[in-house]
Protein backbone atom coordinates (compact mmCIF):
# COMPACT_ATOMS: atom_id res chain seq x y z
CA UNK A 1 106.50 6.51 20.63
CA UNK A 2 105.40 9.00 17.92
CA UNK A 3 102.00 9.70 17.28
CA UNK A 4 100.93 9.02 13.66
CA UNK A 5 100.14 12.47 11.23
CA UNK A 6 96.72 10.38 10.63
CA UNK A 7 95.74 10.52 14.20
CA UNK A 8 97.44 14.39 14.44
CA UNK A 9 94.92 15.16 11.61
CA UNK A 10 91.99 13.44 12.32
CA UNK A 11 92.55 14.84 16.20
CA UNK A 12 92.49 18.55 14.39
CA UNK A 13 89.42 18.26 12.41
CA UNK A 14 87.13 16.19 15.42
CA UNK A 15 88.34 19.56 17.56
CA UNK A 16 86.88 21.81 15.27
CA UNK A 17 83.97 19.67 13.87
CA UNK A 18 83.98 21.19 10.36
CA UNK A 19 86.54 22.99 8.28
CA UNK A 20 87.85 23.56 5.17
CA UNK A 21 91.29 21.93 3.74
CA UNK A 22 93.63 25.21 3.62
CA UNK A 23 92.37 26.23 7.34
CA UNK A 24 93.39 22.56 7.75
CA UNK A 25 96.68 22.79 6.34
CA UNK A 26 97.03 26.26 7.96
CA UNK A 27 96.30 24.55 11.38
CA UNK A 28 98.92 21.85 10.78
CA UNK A 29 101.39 24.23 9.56
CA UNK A 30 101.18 26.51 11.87
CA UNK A 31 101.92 23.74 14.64
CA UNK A 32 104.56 22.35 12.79
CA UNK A 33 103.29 19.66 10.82
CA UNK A 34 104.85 20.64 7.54
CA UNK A 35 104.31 18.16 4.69
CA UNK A 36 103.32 17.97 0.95
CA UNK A 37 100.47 18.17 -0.84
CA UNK A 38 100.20 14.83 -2.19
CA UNK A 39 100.99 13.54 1.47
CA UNK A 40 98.01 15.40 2.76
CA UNK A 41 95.59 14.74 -0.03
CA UNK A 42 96.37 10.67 1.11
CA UNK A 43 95.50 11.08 5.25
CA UNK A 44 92.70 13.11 4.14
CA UNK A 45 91.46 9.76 1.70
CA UNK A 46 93.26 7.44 4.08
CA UNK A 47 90.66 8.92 6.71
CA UNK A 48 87.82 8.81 4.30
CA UNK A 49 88.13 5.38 3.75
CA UNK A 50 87.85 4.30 7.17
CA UNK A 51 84.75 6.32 7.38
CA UNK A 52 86.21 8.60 10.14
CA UNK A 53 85.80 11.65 7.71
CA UNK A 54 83.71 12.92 5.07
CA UNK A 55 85.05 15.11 2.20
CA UNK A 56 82.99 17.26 0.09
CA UNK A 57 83.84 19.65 -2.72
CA UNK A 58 83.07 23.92 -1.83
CA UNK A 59 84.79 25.28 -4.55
CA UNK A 60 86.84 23.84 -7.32
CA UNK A 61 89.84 24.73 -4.99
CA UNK A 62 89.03 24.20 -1.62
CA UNK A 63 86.95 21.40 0.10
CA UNK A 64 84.69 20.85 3.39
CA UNK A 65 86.03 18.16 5.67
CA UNK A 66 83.62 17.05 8.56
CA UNK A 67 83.63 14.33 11.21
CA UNK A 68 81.61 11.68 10.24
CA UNK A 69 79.03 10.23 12.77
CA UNK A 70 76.91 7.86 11.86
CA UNK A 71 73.39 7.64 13.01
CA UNK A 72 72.24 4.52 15.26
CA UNK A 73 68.79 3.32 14.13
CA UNK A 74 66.48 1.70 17.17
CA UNK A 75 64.77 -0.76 16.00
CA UNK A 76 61.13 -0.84 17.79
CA UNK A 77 60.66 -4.13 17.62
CA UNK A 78 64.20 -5.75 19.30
CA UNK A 79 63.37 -3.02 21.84
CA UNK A 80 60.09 -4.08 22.98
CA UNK A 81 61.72 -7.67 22.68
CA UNK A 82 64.14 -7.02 24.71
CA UNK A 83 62.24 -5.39 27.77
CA UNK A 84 59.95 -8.48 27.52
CA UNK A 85 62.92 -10.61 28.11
CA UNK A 86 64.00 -8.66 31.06
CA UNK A 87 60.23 -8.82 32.05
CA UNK A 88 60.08 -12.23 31.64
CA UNK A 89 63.62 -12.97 33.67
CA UNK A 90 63.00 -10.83 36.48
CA UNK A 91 59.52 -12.30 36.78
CA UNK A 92 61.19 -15.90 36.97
CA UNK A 93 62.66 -15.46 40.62
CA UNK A 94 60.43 -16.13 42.95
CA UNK A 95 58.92 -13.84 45.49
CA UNK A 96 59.80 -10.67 43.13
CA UNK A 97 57.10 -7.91 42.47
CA UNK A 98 57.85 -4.62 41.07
């Protein structure tokens, strides 16, 4: 089974954590990946929509592609709640001390 070009390119740009689109293309090229333009510019979006990538403008020619990773917020709260529910559960058997 063939691996898709999506998954070749979004494998490329995770490797190197930043780059621009020609060393992109370059990359892909130089492995073999030869396609067009317009074929590129839709992974690259295709990728962006799923929120996999991020895409940013450098220069009116080239642009900075970068793994997107999305921050996990901790919410105090559900934390404290959640250690007094293990508290609270552990304490429930009897005979257990800590």
């Amino acid at each position: 089974m063939a691996v898709p070009i999506r998954n070749t390119v979004f494998d490329k740009i995770r490797d190197a954590g930043s780059l621009t689109d020609v060393d992109l293309y370059k990359i892909l090229t130089k492995e073999g990946f030869t396609m067009a333009e317009a074929k590129f510019n839709k992974i690259l979006l295709d990728l962006e929509i799923l929120g996999l990538i991020k895409v940013s403008w450098i220069t009116k020619d080239e642009r900075r592609i970068e793994v997107f990773v999305e921050k996990e917020e901790v919410d105090e709260v559900d934390e404290q709640n959640k250690e007094m529910m293990e508290k609270d559960y552990e304490a429930s058997f009897p005979g257990f001390e800590k």
